[in-house]
Each structure stands twice: as structure tokens, then as C-alpha cells.
Protein backbone atom coordinates (compact mmCIF):
# COMPACT_ATOMS: atom_id res chain seq x y z
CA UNK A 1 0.00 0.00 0.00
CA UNK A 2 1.87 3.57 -1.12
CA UNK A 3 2.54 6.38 1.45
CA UNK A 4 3.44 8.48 -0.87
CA UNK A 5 1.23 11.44 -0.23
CA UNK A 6 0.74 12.77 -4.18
CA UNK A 7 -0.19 8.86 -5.02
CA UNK A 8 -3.17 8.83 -1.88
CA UNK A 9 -4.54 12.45 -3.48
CA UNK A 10 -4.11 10.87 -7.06
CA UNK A 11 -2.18 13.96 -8.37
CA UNK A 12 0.97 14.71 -9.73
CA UNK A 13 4.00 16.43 -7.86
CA UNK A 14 3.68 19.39 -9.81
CA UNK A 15 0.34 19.73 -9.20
CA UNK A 16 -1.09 23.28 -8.14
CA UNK A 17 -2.96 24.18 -4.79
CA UNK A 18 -6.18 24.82 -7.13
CA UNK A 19 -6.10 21.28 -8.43
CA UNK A 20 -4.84 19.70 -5.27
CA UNK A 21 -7.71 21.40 -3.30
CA UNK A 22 -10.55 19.90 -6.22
CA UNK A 23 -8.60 16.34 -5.88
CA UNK A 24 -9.15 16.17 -2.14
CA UNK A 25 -12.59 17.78 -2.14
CA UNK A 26 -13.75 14.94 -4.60
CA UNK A 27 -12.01 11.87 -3.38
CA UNK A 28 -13.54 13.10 0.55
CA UNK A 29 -17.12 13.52 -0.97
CA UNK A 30 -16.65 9.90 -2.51
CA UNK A 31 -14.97 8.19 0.50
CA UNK A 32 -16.73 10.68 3.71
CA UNK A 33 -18.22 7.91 6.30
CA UNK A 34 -21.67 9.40 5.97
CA UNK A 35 -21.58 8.19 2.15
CA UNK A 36 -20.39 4.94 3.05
CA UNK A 37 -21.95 3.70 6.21
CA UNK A 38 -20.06 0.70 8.03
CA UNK A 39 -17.17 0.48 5.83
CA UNK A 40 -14.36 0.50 7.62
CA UNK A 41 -11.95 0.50 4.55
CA UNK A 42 -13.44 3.34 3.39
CA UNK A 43 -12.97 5.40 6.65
CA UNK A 44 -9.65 4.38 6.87
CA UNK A 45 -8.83 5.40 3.54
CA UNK A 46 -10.84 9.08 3.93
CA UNK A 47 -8.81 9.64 7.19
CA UNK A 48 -5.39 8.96 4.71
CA UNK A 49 -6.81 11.28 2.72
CA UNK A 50 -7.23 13.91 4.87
CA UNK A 51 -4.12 13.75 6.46
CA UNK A 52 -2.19 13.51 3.15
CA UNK A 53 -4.32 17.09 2.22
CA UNK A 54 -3.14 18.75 5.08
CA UNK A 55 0.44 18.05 4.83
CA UNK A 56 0.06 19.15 1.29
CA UNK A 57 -2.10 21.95 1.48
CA UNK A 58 0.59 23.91 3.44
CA UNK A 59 3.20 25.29 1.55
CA UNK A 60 6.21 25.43 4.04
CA UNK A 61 5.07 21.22 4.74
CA UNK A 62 5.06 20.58 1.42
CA UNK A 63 8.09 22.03 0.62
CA UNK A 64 9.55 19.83 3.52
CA UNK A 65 8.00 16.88 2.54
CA UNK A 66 9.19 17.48 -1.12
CA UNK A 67 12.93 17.69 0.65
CA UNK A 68 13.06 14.96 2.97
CA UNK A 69 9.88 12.76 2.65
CA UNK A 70 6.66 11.30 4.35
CA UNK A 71 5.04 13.40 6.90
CA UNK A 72 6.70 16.31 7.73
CA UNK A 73 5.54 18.99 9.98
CA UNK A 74 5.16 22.96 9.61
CA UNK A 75 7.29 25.98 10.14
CA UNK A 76 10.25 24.10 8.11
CA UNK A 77 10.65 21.45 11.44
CA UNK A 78 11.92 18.56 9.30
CA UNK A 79 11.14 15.80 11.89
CA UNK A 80 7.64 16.63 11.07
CA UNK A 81 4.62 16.12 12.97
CA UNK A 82 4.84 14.05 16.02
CA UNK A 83 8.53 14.57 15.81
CA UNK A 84 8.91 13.97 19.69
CA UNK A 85 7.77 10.31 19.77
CA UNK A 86 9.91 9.39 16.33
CA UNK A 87 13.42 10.46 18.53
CA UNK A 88 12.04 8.39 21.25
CA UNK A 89 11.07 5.43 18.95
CA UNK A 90 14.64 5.86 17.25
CA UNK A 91 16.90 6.83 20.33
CA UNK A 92 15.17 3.98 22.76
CA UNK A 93 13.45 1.34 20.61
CA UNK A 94 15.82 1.02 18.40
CA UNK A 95 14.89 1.89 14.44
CA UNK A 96 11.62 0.20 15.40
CA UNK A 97 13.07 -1.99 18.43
CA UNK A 98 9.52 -0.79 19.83
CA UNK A 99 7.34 -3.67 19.98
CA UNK A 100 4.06 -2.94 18.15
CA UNK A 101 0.76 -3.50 20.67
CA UNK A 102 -2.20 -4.89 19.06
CA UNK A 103 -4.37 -2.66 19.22
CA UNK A 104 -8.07 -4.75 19.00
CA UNK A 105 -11.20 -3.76 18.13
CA UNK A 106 -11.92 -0.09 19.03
CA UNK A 107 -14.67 1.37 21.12
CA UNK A 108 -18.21 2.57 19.54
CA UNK A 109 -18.89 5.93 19.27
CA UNK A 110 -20.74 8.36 21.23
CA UNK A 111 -24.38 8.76 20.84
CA UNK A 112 -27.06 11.65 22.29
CA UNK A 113 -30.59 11.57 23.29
CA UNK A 114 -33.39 14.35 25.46
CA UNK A 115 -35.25 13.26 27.74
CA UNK A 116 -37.90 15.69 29.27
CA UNK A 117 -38.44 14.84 32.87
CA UNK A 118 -41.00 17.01 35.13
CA UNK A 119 -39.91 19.35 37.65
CA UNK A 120 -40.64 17.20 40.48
CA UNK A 121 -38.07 14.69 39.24
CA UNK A 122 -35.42 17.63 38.55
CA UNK A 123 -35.79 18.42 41.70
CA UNK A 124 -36.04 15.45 44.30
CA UNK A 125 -34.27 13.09 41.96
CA UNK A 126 -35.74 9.65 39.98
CA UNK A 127 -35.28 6.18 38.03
CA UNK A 128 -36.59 7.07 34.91
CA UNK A 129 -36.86 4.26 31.94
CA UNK A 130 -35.89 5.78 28.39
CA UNK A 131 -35.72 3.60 25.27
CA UNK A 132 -32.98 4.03 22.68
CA UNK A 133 -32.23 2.52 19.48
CA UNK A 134 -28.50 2.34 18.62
CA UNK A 135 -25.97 -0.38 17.43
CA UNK A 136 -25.63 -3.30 19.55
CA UNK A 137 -23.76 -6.39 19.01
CA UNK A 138 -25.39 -8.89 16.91
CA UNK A 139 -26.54 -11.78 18.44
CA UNK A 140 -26.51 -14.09 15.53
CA UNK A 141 -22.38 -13.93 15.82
CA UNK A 142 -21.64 -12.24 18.83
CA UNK A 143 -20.27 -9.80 17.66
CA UNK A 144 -17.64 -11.12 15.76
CA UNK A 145 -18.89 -10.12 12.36
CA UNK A 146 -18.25 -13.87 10.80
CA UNK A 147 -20.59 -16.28 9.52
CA UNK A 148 -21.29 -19.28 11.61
CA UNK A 149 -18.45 -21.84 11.88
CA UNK A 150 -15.71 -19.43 10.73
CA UNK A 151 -13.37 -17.01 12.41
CA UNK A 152 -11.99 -13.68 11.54
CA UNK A 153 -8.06 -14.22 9.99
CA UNK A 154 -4.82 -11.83 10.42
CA UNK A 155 -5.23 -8.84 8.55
CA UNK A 156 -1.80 -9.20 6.06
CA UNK A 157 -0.97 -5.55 5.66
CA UNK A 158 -0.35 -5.68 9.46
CA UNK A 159 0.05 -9.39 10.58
CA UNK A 160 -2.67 -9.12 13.14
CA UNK A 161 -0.84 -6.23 14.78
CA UNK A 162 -3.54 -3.67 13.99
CA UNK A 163 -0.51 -1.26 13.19
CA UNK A 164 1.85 -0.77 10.33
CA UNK A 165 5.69 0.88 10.90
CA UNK A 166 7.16 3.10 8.46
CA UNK A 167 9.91 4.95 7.92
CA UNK A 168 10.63 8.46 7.47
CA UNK A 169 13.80 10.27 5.95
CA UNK A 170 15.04 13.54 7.85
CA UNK A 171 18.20 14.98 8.77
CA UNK A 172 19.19 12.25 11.19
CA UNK A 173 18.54 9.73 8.95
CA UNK A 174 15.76 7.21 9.22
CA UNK A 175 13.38 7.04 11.14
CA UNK A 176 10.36 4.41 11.72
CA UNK A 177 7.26 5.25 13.34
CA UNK A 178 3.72 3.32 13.79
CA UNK A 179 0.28 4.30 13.45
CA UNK A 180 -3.20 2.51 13.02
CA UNK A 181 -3.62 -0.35 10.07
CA UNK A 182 -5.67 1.69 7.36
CA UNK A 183 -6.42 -1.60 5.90
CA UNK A 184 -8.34 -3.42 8.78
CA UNK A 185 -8.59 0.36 11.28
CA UNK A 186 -6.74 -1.38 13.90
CA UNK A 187 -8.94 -4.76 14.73
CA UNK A 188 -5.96 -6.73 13.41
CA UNK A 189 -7.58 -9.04 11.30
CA UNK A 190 -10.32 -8.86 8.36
CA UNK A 191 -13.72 -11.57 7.54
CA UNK A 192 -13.21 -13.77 4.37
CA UNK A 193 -16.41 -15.17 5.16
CA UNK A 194 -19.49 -12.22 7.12
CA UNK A 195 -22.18 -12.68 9.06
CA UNK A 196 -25.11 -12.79 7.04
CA UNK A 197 -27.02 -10.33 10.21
CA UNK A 198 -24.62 -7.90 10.39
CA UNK A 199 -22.61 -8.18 7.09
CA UNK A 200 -19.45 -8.12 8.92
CA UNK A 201 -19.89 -5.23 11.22
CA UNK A 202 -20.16 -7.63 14.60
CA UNK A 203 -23.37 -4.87 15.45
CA UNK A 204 -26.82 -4.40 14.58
CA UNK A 205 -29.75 -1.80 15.23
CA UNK A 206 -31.19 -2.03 18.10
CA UNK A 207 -33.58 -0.82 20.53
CA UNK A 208 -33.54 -1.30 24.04
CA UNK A 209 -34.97 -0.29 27.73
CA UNK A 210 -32.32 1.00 30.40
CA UNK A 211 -32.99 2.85 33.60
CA UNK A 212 -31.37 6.19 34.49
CA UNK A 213 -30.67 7.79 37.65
CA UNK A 214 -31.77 11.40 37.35
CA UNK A 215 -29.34 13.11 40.54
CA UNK A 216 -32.03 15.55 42.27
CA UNK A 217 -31.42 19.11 41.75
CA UNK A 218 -30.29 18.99 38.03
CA UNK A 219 -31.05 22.01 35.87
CA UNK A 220 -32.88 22.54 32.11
CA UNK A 221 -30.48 21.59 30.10
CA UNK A 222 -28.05 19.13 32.17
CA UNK A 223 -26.38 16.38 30.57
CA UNK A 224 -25.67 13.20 32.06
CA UNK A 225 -22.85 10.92 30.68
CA UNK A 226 -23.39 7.33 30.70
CA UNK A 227 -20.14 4.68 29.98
CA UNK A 228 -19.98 1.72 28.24
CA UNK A 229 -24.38 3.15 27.95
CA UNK A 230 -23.67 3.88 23.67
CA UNK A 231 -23.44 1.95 20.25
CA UNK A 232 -21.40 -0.79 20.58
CA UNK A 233 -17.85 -1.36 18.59
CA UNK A 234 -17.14 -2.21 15.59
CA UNK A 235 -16.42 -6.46 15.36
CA UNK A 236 -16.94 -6.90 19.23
CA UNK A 237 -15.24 -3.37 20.32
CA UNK A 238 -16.17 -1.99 23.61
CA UNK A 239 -19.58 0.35 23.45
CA UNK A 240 -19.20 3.67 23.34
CA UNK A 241 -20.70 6.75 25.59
CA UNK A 242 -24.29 7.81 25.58
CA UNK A 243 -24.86 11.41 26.47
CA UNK A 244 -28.85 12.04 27.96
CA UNK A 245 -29.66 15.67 27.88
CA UNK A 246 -32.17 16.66 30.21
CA UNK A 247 -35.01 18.88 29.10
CA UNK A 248 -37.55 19.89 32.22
CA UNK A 249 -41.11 20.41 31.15
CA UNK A 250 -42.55 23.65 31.98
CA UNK A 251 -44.67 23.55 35.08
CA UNK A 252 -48.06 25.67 35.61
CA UNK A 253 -47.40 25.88 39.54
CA UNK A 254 -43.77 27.40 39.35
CA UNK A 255 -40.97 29.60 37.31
CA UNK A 256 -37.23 28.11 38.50
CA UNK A 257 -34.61 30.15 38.94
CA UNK A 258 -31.36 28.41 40.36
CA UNK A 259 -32.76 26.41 43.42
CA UNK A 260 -35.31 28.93 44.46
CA UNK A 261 -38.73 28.72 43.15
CA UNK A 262 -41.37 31.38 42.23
CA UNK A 263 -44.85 30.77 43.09
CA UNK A 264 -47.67 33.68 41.90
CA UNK A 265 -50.53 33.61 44.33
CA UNK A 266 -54.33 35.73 43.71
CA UNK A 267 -55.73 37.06 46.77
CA UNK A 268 -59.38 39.49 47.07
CA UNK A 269 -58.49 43.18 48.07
CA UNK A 270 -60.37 42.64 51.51
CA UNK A 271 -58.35 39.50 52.08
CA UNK A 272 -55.34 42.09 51.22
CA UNK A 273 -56.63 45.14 53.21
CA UNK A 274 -57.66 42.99 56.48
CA UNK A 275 -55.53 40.31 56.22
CA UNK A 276 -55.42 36.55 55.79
CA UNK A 277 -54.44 32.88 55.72
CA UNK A 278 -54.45 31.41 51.94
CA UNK A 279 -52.93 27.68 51.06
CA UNK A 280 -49.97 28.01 48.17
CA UNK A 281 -48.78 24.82 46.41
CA UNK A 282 -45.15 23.65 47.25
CA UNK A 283 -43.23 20.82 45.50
CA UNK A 284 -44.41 18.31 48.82
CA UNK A 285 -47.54 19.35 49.47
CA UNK A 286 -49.38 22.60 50.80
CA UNK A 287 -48.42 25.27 52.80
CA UNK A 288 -50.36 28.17 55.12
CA UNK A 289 -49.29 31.72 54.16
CA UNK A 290 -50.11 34.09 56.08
CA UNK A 291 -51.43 37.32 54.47
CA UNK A 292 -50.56 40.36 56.59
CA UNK A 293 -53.10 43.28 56.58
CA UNK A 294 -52.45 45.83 54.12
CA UNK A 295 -50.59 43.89 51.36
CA UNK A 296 -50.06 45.68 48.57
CA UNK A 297 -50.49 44.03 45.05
CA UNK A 298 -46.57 42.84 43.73
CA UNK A 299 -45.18 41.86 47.45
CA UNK A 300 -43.68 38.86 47.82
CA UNK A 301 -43.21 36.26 50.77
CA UNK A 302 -40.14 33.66 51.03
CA UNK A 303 -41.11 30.57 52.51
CA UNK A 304 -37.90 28.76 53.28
CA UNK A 305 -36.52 25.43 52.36
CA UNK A 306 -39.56 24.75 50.01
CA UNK A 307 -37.36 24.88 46.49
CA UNK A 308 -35.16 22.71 44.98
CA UNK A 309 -32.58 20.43 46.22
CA UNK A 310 -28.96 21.67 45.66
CA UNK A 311 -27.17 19.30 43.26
CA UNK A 312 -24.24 17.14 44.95
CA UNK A 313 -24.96 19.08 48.24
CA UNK A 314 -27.15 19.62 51.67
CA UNK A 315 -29.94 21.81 51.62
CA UNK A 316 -33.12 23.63 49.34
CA UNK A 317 -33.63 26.45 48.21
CA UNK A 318 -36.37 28.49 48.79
CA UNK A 319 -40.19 29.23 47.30
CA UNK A 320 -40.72 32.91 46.55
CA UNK A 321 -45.01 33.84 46.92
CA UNK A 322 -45.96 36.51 44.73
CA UNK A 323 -48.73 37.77 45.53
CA UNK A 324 -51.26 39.83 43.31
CA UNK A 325 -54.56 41.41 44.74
CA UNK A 326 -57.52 41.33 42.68
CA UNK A 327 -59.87 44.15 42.09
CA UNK A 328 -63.50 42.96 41.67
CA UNK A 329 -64.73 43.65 38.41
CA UNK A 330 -68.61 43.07 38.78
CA UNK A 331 -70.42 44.37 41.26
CA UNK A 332 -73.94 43.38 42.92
CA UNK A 333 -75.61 46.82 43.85
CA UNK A 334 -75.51 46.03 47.57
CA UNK A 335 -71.29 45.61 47.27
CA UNK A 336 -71.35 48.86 45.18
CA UNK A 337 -73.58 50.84 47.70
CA UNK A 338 -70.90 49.52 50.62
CA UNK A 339 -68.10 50.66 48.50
CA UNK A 340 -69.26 54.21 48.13
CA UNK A 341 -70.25 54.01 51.86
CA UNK A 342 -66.40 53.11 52.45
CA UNK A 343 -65.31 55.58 49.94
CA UNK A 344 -67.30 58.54 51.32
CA UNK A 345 -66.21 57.77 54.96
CA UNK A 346 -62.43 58.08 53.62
CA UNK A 347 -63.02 61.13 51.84
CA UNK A 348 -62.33 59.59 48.43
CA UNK A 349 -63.86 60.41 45.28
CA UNK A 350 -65.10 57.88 43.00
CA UNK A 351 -67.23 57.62 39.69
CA UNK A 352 -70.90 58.09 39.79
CA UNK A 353 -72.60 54.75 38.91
CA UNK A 354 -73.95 55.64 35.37
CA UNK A 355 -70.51 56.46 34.63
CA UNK A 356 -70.06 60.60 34.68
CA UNK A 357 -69.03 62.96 37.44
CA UNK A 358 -66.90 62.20 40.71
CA UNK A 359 -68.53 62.30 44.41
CA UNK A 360 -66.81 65.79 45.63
CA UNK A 361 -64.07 64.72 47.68
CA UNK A 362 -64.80 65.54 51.36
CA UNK A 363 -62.70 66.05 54.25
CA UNK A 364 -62.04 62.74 56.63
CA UNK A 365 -63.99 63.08 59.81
């Protein structure tokens, strides 16, 4: 298989930056993952790609690479990129004395979901059962990707290392270096013979129940990672991560605001003018407010300890009563005839009942 970066692009040396930037642009729309779901060849060979385009792509690299070969880095270093790790694998391994590690199958990727939960759960905490539908490993093979009665065999561009060495030329001569099989993406070995389920892939969609513990006190918005929760690997790799982003329903009792909640509670003027007991909601329950005589429309009253739980700690915040006095809109003529009674014994003027004129305002007695 070449490393020579102009043969991966498919361009000549001389090439210009115009033509080496359509070159790249149409071998990564015909080799991008998304256009070729599950092939692992393919990924491999779009990653090659893109690294051999950014080498490339940059004159002072290019130049470099032109000069002393495969992989150099920028700003004219000529070890190139990674350069750090090469002197190591040449001064202490040897010229490739480093023993390759098989690398195996590699982990599944990550995968997100929302899941609205109420603000009761958000706040005191809860199991909650979600279902998700993501790769998991295929039961007809488990996972192994091969066809009943056969097993997967050494990949030969590696020898079942899941790496491949090379060397580089620089100014201290050569040096060899390793880095993931692009033939078999570092499982090691390759499947003469698939699993008619999975076609090879060792995973299958699926969808499945789990439980999740919601911590009480999260926020809108929270996210909650969940290991070894996510699509599973490719050819019996490890599963990946699954990410569960909270969303908390709106709720017609209260507006959140850090731990504290807000509460907005109605109460008749006389209730406000002489005073009162009224029940307000709280997240456990009820609770008795008491109304002091003479509330004005817009106060509000803290009752403590009735608001959320603080996350990873001791302790609630608060609920904040808002409380908003009503003014009667229809009157019976016997509460209208009391009203101007109260009116005209507090010397205040008010509208006639058909509508025109004000009582003359009189003095207090």
C-alpha cells in the first residue's frame, strides 16, 4: 500500500494548490463515512486522505515533505509532525526496536438523546426508563462479524498487529514510526467469510430499555454521561458513551430560577386590606401563608426550604409567593352601595354609577 502522499490524493507532484484542493474535495465527498456507512476501509482510507491534504495543502510542509519525505511537519521542522515520539522510537526502541501493541477492536462511538423529565423529578431526583435505538452487538455472531463456523483471519498488511511501521527520511537519517492499520482500522484481522445479520460489522440496530438515575437538583439543560451506555464497537469493540440531555417540562405551579422557586398567588383586596391565611402549592404538598393586613399588590413572601434540592450538596432552596390582589370587576348593587359608603367615609372620590361625574371629595372626619 503507497505512502506516498501525491499517489493517496491521485495527483501529480507538480500539481497546483487549485487542483490539489478539487482532488481532495472529490475523493472526501466519494470516501466521507456518511456516504459509506459501516465500511471500515473506506474510513480508513478518507482519514489517509485527509491527512495527506493537510500536509500538502501547506506550503512550508510541502516544501519539507518534497525535501526529505513522508510526513513532515510545519514551520520548516523537518522531523515533522509528532517529531517527539519518532526520537524516542529511534533513540530507545531502536529503528523500530519498539514492539508494536495490538491494538483490537476499538470502542463505539458516542451517541445523544433528550429526555424531558417534570420538575418534580429535577428536583427530588428519579429512576426514569428511556428507550434508545442504537448499534448493539449482533446476536446471531456475537459480535464477531463472521458467519457461523468461521473465524476472523490476520489482517496481512499488518500481521494481526492492527498497526503498520514506516519509515521516514530527515536529517538524522531514518526514522520508523507506527500508526493505526488503514487496511483493517486497527482490529488486526479482516472476515473472508461475514455474518449474514450484520454483514461483517459484529453490530446491529437495536432498541432497548435502560434505567437512568436522574441526581435531584439537576437544571434545564443538564447532561448526564453514561459509559460503556452507547453503540457498541465495531467487530466486538467496547460500546461507546451515551450522552442524555435533560429537558424539564414547563410547570403551571412554578418559574425556576437556580434552586429557588417562584410561586404567583391571587388574593381578594379585603383579604389584602384585612388580612389573611391562603394555602400556596409547594413541591411536597401545601403550605399556610399568612397574608398580613395591608398587602399591597406585587409583594412577595419567602417561605424557606420549600425549592429545589442543591445538586451534589445539603440543603433547598427556597419558594418565593408573589402575591397579586384582585380588584372585583362586577359588582352586585348592595357591594357597590358599601363601596361608596367606604369611599365617602375616607373622603375619596369615586365615579358616579352611570358612569359621569366624581362624588366631591370631602374632608375625613
Amino acid at each position: 500500500m503507497t505512502t506516498d502522499l501525491y499517489e493517496i490524493l491521485e495527483v501529480d507532484r507538480g500539481v497546483s494548490p487549485e487542483e490539489l484542493k478539487k482532488a481532495y474535495r472529490r475523493l472526501a465527498r466519494q470516501l466521507h463515512p456518511d456516504a459509506n456507512p459501516g465500511d471500515a476501509a473506506a474510513e480508513a482510507r478518507f482519514k489517509e486522505v485527509s491527512q495527506a491534504y493537510e500536509i500538502l495543502s501547506d506550503p512550508e510542509r510541502r516544501a519539507n515533505y518534497d525535501r526529505f519525505g513522508q510526513d513532515v511537519g510545519a514551520g520548516g521542522n523537518p522531523f515533522g509532525a509528532g517529531s517527539v515520539q519518532d526520537i524516542f522510537d529511534m533513540f530507545f526502541g531502536g529503528m523500530g526496536g519498539r514492539t508494536p501493541t495490538r491494538r483490537g477492536p476499538q470502542p463505539g462511538p458516542d451517541a445523544e438523546v433528550a429526555v424531558e423529565i417534570t420538575l418534580d423529578e429535577a428536583a427530588f431526583g428519579a429512576n426514569r426508563e428511556i428507550s434508545v435505538t442504537l448499534p448493539a452487538r449482533c446476536g446471531a455472531c456475537e459480535g464477531s462479524g463472521c458467519a457461523p463456523g468461521t473465524s476472523p483471519v490476520a489482517c496481512v498488511e499488518c500481521a494481526g498487529l492492527g498497526e503498520v511501521r514506516r519509515v521516514r527520511n530527515s536529517i538524522l537519517g531514518q526514522m520508523m514510526t507506527t500508526s493505526v492499520c488503514p487496511r483493517c482500522s486497527g482490529v488486526g484481522t479482516r472476515i473472508e467469510s461475514p455474518c449474514a445479520e450484520c454483514r461483517g460489522e459484529g453490530r446491529v440496530n437495536a432498541t432497548s430499555t435502560m434505567t437512568i438515575q436522574i441526581p435531584a437538583g439537576v437544571e434545564d439543560g443538564s447532561t448526564m454521561r453514561l459509559s460503556d451506555r452507547g453503540p457498541a464497537g465495531l467487530r466486538g469493540g467496547p460500546n461507546g458513551r451515551l450522552f442524555v440531555h435533560l429537558r424539564v417540562a414547563p410547570d403551571e405551579r412554578f418559574e425556576r430560577h437556580g434552586d429557588d422557586l417562584h410561586h404567583e398567588a391571587h388574593v381578594a383586596f379585603t383579604q389584602a386590606a384585612l388580612g389573611a391565611q391562603i394555602e400556596v402549592p409547594t413541591l411536597r404538598g401545601t403550605h399556610v401563608l399568612d397574608v398580613e393586613p395591608g398587602t399591597a399588590s406585587g409583594t412577595v413572601s419567602r417561605v424557606r426550604h420549600e425549592g429545589v434540592e442543591h445538586l451534589h450538596g445539603r440543603g433547598r432552596g427556597d419558594l418565593l409567593v408573589h402575591l397579586v390582589v384582585d380588584v372585583p370587576t362586577e359588582l352586585d348593587d348592595t357591594e357597590r352601595d358599601l363601596l361608596r359608603q367606604l369611599a365617602e367615609h375616607r373622603g375619596e372620590a369615586v365615579a358616579e354609577h352611570h358612569g359621569g361625574g366624581l362624588f366631591r371629595k370631602r374632608s375625613k372626619r
